[in-house]
C-alpha atoms as a PDB file:
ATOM      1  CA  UNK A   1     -30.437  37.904  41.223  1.00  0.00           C
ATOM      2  CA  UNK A   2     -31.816  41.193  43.609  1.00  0.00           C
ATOM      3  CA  UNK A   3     -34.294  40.257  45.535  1.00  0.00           C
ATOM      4  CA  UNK A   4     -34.318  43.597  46.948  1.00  0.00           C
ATOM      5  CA  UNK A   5     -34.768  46.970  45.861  1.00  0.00           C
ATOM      6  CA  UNK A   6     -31.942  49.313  46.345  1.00  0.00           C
ATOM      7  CA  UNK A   7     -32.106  50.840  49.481  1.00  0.00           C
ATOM      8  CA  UNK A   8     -32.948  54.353  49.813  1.00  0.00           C
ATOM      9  CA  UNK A   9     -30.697  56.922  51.309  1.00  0.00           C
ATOM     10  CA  UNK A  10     -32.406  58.229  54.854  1.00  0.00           C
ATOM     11  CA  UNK A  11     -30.723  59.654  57.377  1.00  0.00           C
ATOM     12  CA  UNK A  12     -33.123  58.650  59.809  1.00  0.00           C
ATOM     13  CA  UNK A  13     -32.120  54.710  59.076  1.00  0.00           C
ATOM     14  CA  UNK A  14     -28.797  54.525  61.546  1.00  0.00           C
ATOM     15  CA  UNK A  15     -28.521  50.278  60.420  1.00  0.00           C
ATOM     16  CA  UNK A  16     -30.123  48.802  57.509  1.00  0.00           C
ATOM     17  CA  UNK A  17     -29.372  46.241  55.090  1.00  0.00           C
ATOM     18  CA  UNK A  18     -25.782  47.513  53.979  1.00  0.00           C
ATOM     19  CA  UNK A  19     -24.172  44.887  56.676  1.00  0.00           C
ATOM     20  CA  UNK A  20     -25.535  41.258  58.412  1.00  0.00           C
ATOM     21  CA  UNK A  21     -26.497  43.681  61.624  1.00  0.00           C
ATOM     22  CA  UNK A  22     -29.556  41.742  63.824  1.00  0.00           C
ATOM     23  CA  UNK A  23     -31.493  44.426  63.460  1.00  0.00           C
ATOM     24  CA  UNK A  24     -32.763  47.446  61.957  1.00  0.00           C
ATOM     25  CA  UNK A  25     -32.346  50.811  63.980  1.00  0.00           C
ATOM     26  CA  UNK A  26     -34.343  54.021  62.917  1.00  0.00           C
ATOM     27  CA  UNK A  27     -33.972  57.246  64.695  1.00  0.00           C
ATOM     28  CA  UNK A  28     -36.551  58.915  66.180  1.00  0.00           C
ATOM     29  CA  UNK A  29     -35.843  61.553  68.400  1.00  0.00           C
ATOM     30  CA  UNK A  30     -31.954  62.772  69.189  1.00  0.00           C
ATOM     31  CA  UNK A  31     -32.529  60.222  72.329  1.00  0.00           C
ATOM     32  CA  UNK A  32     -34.599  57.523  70.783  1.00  0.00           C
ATOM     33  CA  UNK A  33     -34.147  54.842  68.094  1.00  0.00           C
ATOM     34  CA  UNK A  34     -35.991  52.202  67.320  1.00  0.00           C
ATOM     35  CA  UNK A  35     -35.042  48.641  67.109  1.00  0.00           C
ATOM     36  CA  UNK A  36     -36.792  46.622  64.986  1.00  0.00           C
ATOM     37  CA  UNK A  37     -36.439  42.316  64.451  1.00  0.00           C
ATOM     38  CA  UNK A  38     -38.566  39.438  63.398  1.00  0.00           C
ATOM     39  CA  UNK A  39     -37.574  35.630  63.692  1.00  0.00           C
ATOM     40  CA  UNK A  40     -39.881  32.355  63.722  1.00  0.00           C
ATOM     41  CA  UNK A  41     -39.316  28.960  63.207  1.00  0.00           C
ATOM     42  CA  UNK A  42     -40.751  26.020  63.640  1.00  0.00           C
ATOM     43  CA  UNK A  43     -40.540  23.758  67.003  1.00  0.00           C
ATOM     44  CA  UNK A  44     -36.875  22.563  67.918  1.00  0.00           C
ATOM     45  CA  UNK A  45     -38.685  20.653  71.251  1.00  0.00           C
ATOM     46  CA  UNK A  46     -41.562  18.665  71.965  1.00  0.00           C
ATOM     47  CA  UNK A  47     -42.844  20.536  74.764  1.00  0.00           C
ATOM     48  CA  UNK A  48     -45.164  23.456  73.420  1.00  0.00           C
ATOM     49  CA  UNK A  49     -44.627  25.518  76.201  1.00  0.00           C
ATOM     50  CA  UNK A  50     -40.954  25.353  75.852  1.00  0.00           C
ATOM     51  CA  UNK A  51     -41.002  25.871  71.966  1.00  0.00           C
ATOM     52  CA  UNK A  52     -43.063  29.201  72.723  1.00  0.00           C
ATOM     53  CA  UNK A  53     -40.669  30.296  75.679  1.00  0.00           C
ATOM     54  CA  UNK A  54     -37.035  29.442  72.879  1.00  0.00           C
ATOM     55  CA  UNK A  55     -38.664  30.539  69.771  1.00  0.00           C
ATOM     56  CA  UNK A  56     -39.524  34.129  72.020  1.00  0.00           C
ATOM     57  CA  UNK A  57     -36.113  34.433  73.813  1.00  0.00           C
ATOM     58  CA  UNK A  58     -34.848  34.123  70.171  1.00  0.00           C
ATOM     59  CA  UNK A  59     -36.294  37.002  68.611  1.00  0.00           C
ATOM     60  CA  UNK A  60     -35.896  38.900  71.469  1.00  0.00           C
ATOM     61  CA  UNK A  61     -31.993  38.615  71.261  1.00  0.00           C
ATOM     62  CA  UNK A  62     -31.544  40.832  68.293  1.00  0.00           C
ATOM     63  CA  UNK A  63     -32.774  43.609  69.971  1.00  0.00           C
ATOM     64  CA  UNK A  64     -30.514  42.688  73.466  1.00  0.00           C
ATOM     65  CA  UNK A  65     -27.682  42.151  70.410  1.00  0.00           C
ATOM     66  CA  UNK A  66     -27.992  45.712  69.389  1.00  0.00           C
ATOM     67  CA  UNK A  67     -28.047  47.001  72.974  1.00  0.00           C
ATOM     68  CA  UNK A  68     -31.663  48.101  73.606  1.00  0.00           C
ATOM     69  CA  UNK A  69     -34.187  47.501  75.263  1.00  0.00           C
ATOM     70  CA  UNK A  70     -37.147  45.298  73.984  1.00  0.00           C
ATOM     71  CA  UNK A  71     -40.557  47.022  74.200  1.00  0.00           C
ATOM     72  CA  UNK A  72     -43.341  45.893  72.098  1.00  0.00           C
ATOM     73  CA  UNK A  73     -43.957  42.566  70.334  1.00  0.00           C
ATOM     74  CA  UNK A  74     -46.310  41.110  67.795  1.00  0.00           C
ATOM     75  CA  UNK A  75     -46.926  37.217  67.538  1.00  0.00           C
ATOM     76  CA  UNK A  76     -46.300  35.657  64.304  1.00  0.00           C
ATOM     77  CA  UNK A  77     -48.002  32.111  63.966  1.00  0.00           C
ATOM     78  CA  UNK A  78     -48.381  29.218  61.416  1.00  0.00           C
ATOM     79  CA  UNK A  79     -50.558  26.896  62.620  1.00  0.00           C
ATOM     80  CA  UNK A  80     -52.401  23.510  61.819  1.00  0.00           C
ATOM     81  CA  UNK A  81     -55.329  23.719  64.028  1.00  0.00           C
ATOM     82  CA  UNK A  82     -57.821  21.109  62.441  1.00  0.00           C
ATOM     83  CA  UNK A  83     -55.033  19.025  62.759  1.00  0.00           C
ATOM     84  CA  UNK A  84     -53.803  19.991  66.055  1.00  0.00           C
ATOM     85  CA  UNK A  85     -56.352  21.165  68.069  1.00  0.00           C
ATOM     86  CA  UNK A  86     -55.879  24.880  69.844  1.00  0.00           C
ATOM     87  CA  UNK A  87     -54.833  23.556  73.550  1.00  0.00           C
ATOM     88  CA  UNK A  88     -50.904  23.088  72.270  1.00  0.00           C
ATOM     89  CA  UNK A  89     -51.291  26.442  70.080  1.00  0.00           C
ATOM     90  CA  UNK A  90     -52.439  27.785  73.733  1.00  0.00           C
ATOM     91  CA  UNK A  91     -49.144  26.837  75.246  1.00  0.00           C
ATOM     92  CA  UNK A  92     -46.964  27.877  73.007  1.00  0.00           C
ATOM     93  CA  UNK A  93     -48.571  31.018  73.178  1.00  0.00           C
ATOM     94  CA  UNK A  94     -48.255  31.111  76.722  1.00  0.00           C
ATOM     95  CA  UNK A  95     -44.402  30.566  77.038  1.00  0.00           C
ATOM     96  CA  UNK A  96     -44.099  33.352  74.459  1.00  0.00           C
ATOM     97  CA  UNK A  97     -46.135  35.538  76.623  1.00  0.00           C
ATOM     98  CA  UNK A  98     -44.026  34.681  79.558  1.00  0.00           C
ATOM     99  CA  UNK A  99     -40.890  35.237  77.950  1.00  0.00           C
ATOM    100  CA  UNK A 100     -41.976  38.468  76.555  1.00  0.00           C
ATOM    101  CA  UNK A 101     -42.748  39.490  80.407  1.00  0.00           C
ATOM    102  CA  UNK A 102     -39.745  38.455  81.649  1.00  0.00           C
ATOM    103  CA  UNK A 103     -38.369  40.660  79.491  1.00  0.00           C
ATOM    104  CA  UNK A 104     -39.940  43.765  80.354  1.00  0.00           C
ATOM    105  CA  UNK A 105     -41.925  44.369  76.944  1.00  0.00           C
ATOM    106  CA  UNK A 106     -45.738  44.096  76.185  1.00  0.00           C
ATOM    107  CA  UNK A 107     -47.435  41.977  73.836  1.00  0.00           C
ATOM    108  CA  UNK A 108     -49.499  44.135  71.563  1.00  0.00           C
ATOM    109  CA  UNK A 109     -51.251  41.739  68.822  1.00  0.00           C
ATOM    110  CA  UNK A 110     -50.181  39.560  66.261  1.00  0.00           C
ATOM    111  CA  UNK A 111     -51.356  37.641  63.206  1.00  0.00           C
ATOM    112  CA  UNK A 112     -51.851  33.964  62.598  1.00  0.00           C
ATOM    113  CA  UNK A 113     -52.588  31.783  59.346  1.00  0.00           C
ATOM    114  CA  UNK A 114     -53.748  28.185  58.567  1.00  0.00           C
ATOM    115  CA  UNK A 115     -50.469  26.130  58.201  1.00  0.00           C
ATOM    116  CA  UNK A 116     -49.585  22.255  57.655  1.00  0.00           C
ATOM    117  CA  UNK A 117     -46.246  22.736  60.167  1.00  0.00           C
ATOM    118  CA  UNK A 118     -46.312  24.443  63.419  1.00  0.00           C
ATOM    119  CA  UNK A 119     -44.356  27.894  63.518  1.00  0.00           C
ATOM    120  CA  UNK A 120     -43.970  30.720  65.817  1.00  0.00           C
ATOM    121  CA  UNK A 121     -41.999  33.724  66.567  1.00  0.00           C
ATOM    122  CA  UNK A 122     -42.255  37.016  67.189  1.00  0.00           C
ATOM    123  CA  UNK A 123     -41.694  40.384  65.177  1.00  0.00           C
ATOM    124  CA  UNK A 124     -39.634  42.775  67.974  1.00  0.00           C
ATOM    125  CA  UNK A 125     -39.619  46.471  68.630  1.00  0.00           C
ATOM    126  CA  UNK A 126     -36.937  47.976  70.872  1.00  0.00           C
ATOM    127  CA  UNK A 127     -35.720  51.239  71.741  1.00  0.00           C
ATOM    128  CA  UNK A 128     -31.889  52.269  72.262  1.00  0.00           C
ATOM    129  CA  UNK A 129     -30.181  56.172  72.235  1.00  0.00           C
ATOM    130  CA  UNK A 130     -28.827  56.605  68.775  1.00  0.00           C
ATOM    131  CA  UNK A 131     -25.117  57.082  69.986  1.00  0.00           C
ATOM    132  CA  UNK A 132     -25.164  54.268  71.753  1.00  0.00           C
ATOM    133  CA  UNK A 133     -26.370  51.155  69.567  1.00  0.00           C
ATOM    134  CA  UNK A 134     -23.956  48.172  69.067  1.00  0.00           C
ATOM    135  CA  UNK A 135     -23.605  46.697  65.539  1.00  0.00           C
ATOM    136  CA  UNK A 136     -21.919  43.526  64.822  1.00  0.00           C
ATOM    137  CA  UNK A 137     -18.645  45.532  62.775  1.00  0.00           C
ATOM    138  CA  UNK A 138     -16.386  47.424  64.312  1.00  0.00           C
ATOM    139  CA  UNK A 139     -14.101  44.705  66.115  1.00  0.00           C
ATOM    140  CA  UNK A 140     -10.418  45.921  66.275  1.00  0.00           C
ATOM    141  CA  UNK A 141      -6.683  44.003  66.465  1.00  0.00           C
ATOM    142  CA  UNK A 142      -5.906  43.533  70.191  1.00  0.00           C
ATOM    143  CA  UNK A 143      -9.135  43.465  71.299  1.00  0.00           C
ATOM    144  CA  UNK A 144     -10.568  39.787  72.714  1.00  0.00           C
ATOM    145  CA  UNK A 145     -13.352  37.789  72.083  1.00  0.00           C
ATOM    146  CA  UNK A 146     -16.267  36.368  74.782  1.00  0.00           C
ATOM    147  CA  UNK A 147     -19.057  34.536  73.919  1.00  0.00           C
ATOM    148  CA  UNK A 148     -22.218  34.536  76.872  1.00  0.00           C
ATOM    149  CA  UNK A 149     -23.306  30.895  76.171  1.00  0.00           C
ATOM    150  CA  UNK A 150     -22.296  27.635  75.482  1.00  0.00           C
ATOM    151  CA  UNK A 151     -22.764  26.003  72.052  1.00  0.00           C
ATOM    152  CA  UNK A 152     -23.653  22.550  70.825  1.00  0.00           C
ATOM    153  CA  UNK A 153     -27.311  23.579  71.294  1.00  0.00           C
ATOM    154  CA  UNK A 154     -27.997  22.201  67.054  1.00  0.00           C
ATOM    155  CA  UNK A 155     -26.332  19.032  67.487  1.00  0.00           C
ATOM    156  CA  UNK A 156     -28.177  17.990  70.859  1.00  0.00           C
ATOM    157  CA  UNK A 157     -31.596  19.363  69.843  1.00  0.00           C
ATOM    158  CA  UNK A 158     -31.222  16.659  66.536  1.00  0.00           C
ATOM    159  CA  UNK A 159     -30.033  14.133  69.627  1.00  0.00           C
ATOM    160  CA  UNK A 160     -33.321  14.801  71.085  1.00  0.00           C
ATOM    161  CA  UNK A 161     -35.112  14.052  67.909  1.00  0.00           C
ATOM    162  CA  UNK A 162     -33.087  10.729  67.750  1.00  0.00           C
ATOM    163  CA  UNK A 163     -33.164   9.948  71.221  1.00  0.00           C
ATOM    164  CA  UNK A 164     -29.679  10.190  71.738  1.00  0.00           C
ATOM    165  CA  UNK A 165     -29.739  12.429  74.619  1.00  0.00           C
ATOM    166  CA  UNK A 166     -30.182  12.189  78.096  1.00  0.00           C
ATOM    167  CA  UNK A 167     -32.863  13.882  80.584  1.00  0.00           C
ATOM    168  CA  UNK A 168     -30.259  15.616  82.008  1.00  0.00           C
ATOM    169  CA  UNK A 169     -28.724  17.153  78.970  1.00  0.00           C
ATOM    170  CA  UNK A 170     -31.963  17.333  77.126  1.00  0.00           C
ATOM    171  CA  UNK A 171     -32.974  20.071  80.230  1.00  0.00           C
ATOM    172  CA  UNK A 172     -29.448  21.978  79.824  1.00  0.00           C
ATOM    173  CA  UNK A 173     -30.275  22.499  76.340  1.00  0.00           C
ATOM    174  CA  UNK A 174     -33.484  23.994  76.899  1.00  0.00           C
ATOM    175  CA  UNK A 175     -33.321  25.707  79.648  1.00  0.00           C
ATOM    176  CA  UNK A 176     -29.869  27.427  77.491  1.00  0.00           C
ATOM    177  CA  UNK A 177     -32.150  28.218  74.268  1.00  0.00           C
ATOM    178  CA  UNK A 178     -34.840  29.774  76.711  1.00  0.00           C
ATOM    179  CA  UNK A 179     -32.376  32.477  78.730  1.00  0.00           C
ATOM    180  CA  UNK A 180     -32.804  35.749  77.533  1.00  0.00           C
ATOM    181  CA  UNK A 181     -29.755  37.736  76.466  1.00  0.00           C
ATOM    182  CA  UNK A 182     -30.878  40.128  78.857  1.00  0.00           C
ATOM    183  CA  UNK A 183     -28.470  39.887  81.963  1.00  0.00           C
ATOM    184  CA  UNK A 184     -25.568  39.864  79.672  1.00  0.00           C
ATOM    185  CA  UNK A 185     -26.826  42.970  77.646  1.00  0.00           C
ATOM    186  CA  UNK A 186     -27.437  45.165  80.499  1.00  0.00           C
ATOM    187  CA  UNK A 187     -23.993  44.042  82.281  1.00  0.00           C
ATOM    188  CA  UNK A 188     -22.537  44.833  78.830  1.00  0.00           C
ATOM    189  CA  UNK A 189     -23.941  48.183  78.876  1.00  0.00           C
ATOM    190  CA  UNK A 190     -22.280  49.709  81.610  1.00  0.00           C
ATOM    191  CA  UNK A 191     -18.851  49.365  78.658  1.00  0.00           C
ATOM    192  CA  UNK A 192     -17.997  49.796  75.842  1.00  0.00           C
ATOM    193  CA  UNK A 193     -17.738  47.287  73.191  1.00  0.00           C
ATOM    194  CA  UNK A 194     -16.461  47.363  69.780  1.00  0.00           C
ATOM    195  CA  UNK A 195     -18.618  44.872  68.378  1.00  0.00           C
ATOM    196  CA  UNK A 196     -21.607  42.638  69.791  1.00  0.00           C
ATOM    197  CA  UNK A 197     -23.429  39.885  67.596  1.00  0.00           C
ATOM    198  CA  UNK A 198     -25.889  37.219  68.690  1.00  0.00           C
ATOM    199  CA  UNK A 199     -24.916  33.522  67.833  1.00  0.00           C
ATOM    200  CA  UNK A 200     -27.747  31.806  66.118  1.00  0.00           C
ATOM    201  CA  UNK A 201     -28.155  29.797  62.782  1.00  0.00           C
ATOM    202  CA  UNK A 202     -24.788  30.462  61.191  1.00  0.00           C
ATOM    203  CA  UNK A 203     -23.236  28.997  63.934  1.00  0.00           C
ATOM    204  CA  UNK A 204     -20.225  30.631  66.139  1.00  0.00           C
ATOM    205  CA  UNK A 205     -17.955  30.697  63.405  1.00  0.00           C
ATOM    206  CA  UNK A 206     -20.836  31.690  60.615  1.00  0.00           C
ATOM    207  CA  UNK A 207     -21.517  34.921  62.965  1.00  0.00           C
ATOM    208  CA  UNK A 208     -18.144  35.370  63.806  1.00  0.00           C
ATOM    209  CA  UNK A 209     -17.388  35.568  60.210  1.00  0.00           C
ATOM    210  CA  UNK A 210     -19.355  38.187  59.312  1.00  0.00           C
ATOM    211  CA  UNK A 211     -17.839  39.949  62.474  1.00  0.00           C
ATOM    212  CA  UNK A 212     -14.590  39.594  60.930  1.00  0.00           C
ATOM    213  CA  UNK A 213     -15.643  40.452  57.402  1.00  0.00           C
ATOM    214  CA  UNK A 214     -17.272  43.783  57.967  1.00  0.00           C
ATOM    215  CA  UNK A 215     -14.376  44.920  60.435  1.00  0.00           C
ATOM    216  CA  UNK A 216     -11.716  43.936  58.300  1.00  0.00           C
ATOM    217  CA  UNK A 217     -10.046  41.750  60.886  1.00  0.00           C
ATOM    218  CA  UNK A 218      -9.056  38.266  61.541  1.00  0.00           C
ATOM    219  CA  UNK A 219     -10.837  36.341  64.755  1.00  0.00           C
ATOM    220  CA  UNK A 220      -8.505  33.549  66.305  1.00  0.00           C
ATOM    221  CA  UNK A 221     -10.481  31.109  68.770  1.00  0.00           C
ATOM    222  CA  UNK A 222      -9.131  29.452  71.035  1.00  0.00           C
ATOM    223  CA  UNK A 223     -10.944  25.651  70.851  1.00  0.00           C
ATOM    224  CA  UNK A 224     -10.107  24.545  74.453  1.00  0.00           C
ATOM    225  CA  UNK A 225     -12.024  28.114  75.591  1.00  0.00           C
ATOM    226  CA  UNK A 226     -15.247  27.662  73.622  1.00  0.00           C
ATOM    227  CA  UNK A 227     -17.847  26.590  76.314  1.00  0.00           C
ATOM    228  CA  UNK A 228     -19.497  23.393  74.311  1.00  0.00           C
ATOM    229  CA  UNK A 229     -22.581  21.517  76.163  1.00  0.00           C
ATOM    230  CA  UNK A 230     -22.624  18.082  77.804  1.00  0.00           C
ATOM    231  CA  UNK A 231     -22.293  15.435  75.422  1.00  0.00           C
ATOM    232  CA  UNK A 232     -22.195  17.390  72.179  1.00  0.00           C
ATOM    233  CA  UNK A 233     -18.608  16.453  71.349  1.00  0.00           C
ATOM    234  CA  UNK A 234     -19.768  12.732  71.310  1.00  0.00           C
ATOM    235  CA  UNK A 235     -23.217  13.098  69.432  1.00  0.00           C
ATOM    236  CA  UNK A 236     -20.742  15.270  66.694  1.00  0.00           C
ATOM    237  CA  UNK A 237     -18.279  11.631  66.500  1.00  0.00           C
ATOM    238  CA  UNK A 238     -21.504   9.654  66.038  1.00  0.00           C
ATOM    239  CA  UNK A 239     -22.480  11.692  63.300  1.00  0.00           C
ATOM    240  CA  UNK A 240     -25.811  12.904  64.748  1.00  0.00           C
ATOM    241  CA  UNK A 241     -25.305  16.745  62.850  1.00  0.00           C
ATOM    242  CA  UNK A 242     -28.024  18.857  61.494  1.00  0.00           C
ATOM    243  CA  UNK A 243     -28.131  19.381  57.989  1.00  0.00           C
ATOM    244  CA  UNK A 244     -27.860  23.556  58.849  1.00  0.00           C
ATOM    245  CA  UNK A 245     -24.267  22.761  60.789  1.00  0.00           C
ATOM    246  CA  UNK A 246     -23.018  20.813  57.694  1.00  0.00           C
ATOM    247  CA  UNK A 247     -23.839  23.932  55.355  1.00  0.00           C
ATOM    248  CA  UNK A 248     -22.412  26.059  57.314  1.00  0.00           C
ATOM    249  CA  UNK A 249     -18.830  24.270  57.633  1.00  0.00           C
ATOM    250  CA  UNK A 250     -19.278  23.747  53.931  1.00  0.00           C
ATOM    251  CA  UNK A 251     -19.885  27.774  53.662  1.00  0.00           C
ATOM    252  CA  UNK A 252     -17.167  29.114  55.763  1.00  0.00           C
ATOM    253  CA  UNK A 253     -14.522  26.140  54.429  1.00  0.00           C
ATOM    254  CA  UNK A 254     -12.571  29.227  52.524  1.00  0.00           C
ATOM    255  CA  UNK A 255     -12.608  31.223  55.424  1.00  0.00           C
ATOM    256  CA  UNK A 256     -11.367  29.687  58.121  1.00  0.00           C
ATOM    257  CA  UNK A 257      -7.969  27.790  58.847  1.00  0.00           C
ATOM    258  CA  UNK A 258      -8.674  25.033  61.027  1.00  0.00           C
ATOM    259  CA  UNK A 259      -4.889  24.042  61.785  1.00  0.00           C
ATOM    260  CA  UNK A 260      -5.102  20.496  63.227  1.00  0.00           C
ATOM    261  CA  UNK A 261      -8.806  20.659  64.623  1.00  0.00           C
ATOM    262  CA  UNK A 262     -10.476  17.655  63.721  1.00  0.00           C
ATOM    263  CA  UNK A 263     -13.851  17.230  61.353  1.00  0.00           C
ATOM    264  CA  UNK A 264     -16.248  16.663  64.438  1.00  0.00           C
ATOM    265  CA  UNK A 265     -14.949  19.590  66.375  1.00  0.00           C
ATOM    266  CA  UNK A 266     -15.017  22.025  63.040  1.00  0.00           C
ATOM    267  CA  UNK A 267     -18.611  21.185  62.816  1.00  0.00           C
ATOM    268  CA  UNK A 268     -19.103  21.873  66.932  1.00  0.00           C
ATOM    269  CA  UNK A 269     -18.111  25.471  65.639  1.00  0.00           C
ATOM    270  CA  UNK A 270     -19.933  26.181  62.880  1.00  0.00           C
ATOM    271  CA  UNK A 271     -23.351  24.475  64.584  1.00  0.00           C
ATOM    272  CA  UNK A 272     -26.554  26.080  63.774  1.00  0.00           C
ATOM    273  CA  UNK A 273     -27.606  27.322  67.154  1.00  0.00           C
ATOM    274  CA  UNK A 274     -31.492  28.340  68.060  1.00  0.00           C
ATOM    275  CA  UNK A 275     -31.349  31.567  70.593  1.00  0.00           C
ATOM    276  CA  UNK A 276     -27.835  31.247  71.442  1.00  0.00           C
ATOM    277  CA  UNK A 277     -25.390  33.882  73.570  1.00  0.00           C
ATOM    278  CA  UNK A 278     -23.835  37.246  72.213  1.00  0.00           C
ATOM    279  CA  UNK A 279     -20.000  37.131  70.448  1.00  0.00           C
ATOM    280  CA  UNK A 280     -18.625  40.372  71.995  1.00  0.00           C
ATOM    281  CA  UNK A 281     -15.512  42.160  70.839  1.00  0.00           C
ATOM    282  CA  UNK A 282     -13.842  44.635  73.680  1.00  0.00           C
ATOM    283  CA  UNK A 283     -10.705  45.891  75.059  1.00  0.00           C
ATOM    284  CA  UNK A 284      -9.321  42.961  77.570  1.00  0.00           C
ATOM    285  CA  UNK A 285      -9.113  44.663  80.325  1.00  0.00           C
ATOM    286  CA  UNK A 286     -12.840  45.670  80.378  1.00  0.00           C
ATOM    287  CA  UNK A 287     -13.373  41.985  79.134  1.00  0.00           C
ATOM    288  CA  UNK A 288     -12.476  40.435  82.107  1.00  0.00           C
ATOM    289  CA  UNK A 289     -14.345  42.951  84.351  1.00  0.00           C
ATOM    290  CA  UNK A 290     -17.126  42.249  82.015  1.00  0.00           C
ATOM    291  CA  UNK A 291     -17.124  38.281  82.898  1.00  0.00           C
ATOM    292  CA  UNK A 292     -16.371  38.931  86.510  1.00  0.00           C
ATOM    293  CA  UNK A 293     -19.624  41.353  86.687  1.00  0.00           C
ATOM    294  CA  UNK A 294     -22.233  38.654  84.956  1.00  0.00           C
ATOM    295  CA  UNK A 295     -20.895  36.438  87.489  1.00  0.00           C
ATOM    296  CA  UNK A 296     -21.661  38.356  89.639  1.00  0.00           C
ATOM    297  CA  UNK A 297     -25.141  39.263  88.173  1.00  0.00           C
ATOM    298  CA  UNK A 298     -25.596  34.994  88.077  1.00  0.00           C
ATOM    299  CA  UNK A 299     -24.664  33.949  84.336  1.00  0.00           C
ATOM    300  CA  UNK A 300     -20.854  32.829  83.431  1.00  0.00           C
ATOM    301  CA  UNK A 301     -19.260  34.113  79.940  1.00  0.00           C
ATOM    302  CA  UNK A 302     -15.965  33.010  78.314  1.00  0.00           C
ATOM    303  CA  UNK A 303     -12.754  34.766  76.975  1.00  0.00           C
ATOM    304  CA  UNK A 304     -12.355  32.684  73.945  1.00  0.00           C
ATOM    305  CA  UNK A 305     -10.035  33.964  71.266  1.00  0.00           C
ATOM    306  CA  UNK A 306      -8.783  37.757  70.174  1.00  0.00           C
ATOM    307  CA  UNK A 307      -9.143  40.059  67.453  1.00  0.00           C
ATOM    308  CA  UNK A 308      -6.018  40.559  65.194  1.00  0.00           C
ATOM    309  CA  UNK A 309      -4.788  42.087  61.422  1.00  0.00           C
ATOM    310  CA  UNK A 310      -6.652  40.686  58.913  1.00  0.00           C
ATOM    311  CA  UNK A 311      -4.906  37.192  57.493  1.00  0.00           C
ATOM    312  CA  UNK A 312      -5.641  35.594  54.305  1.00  0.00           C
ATOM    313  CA  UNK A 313      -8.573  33.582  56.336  1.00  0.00           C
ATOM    314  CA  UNK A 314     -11.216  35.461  58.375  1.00  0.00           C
ATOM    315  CA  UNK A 315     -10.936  33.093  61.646  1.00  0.00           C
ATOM    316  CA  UNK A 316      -8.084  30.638  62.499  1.00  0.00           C
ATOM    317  CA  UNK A 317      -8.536  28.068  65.186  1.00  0.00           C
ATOM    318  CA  UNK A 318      -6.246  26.701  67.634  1.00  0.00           C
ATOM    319  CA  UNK A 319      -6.224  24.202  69.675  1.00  0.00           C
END
């Protein structure tokens, strides 16, 4: 069933719907496009301040995915006050706000509504030259793969919820969902990449998928490299998986060869994540210059797996 109209043919419109891009670019000027995103969900912490300050850094990637630069943002809230009282809508707002800051743009407005579950996020505009905007196609054989955070962040955000976690890990998780993509866009900027996609709720190998699918490639990753948080791999062999990490292993299950990797470690990979890293495709060489400069600018990345011909499956893993 189309839930969409067709789209319309403007030249202006540089990405649209045709692909699963992270945002929408529009051309302005013949040195300015605009970026445009929107993302909200509802709270994946306790802390309101913290939920405000994730749920921002997440919209906020798609525009840091595309290579611009973030500029204006709108609030979008779904709220329960009668039930909730405005001093927790207050700090969620607040973390937003700071996030927003910290990323250089301005908040501008927003618009709220009467809701019975808590939900917040933020509708993004960027700006980025029209030659030089990243899409999440374009990956080609030989090049390598490196992802700019660790993953598990699904499975130990429903450990929190169960109280399976511990302080320590609870605070790597958060303090992971809250970094902006920021560093590792502007780092990324000063090469050229073939392809660039955030990782969020399709999980690793969801977004890596559609990487592959769009550039008519294969993507092999490399287990053993794939950065995975404290104490996800045992939550994962206790069963503690969200329901959005199960769908998307039960999606992709015709698309990726998983070789010997066992059950607990295919759903590691395909784990819904809430504002995770960027999945970059590049030329190796410039890859490892690329992780050697965000060290240097204070954030590690990972070479984890390479860009091939397209195979009968879209990814294989190896061990």
């Amino acid at each position: 069933m189309r839930l969409l109209p067709e789209q319309e043919q403007v030249p202006e419109l540089l990405v649209g719907r045709e692909t699963s891009d992270d945002a929408g670019v529009y051309q302005l000027t013949d040195s300015i496009a605009l970026i445009q995103t929107i993302d909200y969900f509802t709270p994946v912490v306790d802390d309101p301040y913290m939920f405000g300050q994730i749920a921002a850094a997440n919209a906020l990637s798609d525009v840091y995915a595309m290579g611009g630069k973030p500029t204006t943002v709108l609030n979008m809230v779904g709220y329960p006050v009668k039930k909730l009282g405005g001093e927790m809508l207050a700090e969620i707002l607040r973390g937003g706000n700071d996030k927003v800051k910290e990323a250089g743009a301005v908040l501008v407005g927003g618009h709220s509504i009467d809701d019975q579950e808590p939900k917040y996020g933020l509708s993004v505009t960027g700006i980025v030259h029209p030659n030089k905007f990243w899409k999440n196609v374009g990956a080609k054989p030989g090049e390598v793969l490196v992802l700019t955070k660790p993953i598990g962040v699904g499975i130990l955000t429903t450990g929190i919820k169960r109280g399976a976690v511990t302080q320590e890990q609870e605070k790597v998780v958060t303090e992971t969902m809250a970094m902006l993509n920021k560093r590792a866009a502007e780092v990324l900027s000063d090469f050229t990449p073939s392809a660039v996609t955030d990782v969020t709720g399709f999980g690793l190998l969801g977004h890596g998928s559609e990487m592959a699918s769009g550039s008519n490639v294969t993507l092999v990753i490399h287990y053993h490299k794939v950065p995975i948080l404290d104490g996800t791999l045992q939550l994962a062999k206790d069963g503690v998986v969200p329901g959005g990490s199960k769908s998307n292993h039960k999606w992709l299950e015709k698309d990726v060869d998983y070789r010997d990797i066992p059950l607990e470690e295919q759903l590691i990979l395909c784990d819904a994540i809430t504002s995770g890293g960027l999945l970059i495709s590049i030329n190796a060489e410039d890859a490892e210059k690329y992780v050697q400069a965000l060290k240097e600018a204070g954030q590690d990345s990972w070479i984890i797996g390479e860009v091939i011909e397209k195979q009968e499956k879209l990814i294989t893993v190896k061990r």
